[in-house]
N, C-alpha and C. Protein backbone atom coordinates (compact mmCIF):
# COMPACT_ATOMS: atom_id res chain seq x y z
N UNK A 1 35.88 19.72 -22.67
CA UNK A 1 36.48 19.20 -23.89
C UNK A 1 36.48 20.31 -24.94
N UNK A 2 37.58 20.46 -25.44
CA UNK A 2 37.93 21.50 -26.72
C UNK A 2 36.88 20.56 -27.91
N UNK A 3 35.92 22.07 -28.30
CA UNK A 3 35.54 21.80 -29.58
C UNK A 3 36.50 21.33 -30.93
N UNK A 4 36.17 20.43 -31.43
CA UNK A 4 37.08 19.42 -32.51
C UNK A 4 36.79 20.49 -34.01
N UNK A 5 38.20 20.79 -34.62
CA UNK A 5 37.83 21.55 -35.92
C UNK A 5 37.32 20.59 -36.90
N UNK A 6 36.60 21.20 -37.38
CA UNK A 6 36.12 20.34 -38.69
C UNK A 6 37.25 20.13 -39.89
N UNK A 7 37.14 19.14 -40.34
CA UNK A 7 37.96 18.90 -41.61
C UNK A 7 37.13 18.01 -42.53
N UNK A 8 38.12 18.49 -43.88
CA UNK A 8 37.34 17.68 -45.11
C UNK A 8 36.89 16.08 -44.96
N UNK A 9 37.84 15.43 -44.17
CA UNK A 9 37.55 14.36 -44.03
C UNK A 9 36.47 14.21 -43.16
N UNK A 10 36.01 15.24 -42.91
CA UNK A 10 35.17 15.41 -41.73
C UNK A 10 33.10 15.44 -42.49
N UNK A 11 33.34 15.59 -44.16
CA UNK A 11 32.62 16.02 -44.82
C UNK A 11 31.70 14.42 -45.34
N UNK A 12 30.82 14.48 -46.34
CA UNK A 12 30.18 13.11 -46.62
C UNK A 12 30.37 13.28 -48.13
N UNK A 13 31.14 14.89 -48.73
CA UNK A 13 30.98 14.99 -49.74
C UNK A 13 32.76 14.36 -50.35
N UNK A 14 33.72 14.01 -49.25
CA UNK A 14 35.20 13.77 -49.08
C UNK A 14 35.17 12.75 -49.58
N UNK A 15 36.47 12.10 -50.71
CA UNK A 15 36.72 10.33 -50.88
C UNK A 15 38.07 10.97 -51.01
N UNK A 16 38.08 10.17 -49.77
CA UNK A 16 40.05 10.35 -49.31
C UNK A 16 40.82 9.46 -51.00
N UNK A 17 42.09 10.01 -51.04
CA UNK A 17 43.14 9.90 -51.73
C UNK A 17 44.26 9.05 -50.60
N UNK A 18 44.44 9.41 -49.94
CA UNK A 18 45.33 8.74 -48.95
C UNK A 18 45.44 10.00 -47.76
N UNK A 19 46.22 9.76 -46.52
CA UNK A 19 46.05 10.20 -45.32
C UNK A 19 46.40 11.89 -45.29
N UNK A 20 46.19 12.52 -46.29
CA UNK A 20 46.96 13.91 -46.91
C UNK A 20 45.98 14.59 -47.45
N UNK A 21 45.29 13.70 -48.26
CA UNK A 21 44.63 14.37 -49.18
C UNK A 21 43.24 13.36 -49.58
N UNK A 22 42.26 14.49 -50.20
CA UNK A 22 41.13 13.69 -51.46
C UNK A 22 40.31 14.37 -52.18
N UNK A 23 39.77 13.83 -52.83
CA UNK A 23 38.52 14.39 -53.72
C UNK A 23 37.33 14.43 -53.47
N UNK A 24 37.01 16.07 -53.48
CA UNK A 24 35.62 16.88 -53.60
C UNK A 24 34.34 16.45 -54.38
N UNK A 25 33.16 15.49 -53.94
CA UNK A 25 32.71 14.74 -54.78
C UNK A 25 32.06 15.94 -55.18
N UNK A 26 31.95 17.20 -54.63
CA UNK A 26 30.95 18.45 -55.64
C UNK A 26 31.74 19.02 -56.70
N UNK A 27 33.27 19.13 -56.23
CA UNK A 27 33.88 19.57 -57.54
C UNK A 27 34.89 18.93 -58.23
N UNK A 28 34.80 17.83 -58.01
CA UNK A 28 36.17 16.91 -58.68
C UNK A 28 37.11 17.53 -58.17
N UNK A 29 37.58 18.37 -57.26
CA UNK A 29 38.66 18.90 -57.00
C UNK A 29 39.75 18.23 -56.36
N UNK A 30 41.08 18.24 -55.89
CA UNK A 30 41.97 17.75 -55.28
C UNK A 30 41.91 18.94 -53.79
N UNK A 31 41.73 18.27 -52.60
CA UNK A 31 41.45 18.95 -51.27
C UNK A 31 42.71 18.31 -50.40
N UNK A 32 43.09 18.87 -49.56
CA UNK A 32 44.09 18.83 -48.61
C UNK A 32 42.94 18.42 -47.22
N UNK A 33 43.35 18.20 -46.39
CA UNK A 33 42.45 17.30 -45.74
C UNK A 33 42.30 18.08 -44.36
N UNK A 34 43.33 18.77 -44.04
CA UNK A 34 43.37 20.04 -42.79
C UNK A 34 43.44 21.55 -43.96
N UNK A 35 42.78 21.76 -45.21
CA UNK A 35 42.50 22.75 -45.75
C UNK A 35 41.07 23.70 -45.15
N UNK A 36 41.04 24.71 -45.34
CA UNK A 36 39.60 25.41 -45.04
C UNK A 36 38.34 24.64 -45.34
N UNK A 37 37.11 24.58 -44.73
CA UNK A 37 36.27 23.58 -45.59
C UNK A 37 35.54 24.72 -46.03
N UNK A 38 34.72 24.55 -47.17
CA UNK A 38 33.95 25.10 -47.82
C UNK A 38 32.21 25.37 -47.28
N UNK A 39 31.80 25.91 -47.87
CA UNK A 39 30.15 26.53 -47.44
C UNK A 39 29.17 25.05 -47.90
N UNK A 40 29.73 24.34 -48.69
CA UNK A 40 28.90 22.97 -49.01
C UNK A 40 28.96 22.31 -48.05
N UNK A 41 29.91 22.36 -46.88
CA UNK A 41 30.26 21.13 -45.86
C UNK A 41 29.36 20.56 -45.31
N UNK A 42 28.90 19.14 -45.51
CA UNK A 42 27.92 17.91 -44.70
C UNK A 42 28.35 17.66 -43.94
N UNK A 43 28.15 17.33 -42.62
CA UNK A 43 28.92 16.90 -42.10
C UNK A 43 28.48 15.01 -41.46
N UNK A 44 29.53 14.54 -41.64
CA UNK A 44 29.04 13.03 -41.21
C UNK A 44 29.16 12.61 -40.03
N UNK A 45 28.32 11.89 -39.25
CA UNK A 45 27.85 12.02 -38.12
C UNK A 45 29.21 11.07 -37.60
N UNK A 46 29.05 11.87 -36.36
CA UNK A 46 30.12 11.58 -35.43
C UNK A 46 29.82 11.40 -33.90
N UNK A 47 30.61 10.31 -33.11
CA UNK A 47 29.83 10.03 -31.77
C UNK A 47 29.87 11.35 -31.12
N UNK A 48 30.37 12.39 -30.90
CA UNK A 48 29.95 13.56 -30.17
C UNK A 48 28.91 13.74 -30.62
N UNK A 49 28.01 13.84 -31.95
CA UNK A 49 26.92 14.45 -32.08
C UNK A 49 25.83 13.74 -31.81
N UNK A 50 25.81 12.08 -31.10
CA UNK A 50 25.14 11.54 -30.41
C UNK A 50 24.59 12.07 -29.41
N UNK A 51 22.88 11.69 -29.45
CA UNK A 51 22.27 11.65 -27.70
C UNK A 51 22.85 10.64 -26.64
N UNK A 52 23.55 9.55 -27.58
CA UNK A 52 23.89 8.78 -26.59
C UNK A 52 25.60 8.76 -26.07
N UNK A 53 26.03 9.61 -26.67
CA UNK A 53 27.17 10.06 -26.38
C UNK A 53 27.52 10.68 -25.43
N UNK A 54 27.89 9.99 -24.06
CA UNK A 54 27.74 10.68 -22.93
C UNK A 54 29.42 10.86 -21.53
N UNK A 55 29.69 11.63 -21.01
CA UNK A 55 30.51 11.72 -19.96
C UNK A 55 31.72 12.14 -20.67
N UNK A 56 31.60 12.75 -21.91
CA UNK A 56 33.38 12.36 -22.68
C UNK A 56 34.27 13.23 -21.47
N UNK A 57 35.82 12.84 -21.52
CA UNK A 57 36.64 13.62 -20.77
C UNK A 57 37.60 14.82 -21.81
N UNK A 58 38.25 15.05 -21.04
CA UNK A 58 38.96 16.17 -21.74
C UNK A 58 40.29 15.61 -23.40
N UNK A 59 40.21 14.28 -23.52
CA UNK A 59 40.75 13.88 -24.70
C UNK A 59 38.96 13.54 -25.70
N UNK A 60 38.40 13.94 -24.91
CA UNK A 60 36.99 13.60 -26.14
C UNK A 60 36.69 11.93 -25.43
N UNK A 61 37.18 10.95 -24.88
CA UNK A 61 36.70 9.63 -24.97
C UNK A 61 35.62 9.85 -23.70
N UNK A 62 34.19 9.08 -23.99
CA UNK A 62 32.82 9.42 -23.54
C UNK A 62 32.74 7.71 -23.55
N UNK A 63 31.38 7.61 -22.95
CA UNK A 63 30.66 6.33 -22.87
C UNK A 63 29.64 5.83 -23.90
N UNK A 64 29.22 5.23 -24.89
CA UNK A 64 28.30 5.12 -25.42
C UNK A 64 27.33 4.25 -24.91
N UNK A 65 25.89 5.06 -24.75
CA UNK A 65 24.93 4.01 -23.71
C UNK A 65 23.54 3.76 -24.89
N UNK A 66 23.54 3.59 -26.46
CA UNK A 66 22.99 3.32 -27.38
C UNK A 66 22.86 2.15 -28.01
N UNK A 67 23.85 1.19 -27.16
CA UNK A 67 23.61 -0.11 -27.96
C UNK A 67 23.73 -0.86 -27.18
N UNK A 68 23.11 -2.25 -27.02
CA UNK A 68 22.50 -3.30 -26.09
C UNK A 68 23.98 -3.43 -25.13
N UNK A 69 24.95 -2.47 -25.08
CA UNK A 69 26.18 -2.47 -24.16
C UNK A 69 26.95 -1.27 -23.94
N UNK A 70 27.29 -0.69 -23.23
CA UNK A 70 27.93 0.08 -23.09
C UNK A 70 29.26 0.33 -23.14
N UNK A 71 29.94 1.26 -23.94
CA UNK A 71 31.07 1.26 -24.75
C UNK A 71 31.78 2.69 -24.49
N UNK A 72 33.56 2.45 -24.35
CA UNK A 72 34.01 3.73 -24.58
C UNK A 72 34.29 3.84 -25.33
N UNK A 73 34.19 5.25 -26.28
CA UNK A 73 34.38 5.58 -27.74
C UNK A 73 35.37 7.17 -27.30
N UNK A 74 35.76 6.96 -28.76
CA UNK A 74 35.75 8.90 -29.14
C UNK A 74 35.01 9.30 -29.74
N UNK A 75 35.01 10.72 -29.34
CA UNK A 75 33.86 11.62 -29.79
C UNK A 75 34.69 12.05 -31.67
N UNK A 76 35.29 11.81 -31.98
CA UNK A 76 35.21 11.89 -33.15
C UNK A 76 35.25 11.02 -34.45
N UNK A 77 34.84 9.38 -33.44
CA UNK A 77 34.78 8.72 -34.22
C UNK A 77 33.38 8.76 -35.11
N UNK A 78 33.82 8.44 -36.45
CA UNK A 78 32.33 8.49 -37.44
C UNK A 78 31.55 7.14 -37.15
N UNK A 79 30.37 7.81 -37.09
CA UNK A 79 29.07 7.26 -36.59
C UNK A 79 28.09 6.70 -37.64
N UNK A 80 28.17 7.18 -39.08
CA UNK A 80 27.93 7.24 -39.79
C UNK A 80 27.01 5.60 -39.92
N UNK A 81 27.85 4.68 -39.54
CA UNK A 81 27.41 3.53 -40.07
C UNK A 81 26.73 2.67 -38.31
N UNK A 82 26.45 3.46 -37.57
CA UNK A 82 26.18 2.68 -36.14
C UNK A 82 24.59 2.57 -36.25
N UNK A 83 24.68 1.50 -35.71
CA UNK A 83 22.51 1.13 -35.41
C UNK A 83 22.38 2.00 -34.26
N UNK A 84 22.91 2.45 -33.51
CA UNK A 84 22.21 3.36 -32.22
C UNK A 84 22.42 4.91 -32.70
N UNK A 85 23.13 5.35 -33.13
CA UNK A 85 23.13 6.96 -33.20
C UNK A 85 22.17 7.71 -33.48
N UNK A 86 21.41 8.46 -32.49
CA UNK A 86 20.46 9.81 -32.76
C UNK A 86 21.02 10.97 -32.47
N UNK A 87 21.06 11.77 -33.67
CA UNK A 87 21.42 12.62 -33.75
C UNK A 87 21.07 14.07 -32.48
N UNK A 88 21.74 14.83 -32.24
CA UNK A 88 21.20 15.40 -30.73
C UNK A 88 20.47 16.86 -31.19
């Protein structure tokens, strides 16, 4: 599986504007959303960066074996808010 580029939306510091664009909660700024990310970048957890994120194929979709069922996900879906995710 091709490593996934990071993007702003990709950040915890991002509050999207709409599917284009949003705002930099460090600098009030207006960010483009496939723009360069910056040296502040957080990044918010995502099922690839799960331990339990397992078998993905070559589009990224993996098995998740972290919660009382087993699930296919993408690996770049945000994780952010899941009861099973440990970070790897």
């Amino acid at each position: 599986m091709a490593e996934l580029l990071k993007q702003h939306n990709d950040c915890d510091n991002f509050a999207a504007v709409d599917v284009t664009k949003g705002i930099c909660r460090l600098t009030n700024e207006l960010v483009l959303i496939d723009s360069q990310i910056c040296v502040k970048f957080d990044a918010i957890p995502k099922c690839s960066g799960c331990s339990f994120f397992q078998h993905p194929d070559k589009e990224g979709i993996g098995t998740c074996t972290g919660l009382q069922k087993e699930y296919w996900t993408a690996a770049n879906y945000n994780a952010a808010l899941c009861e099973g995710y440990v970070g790897k």
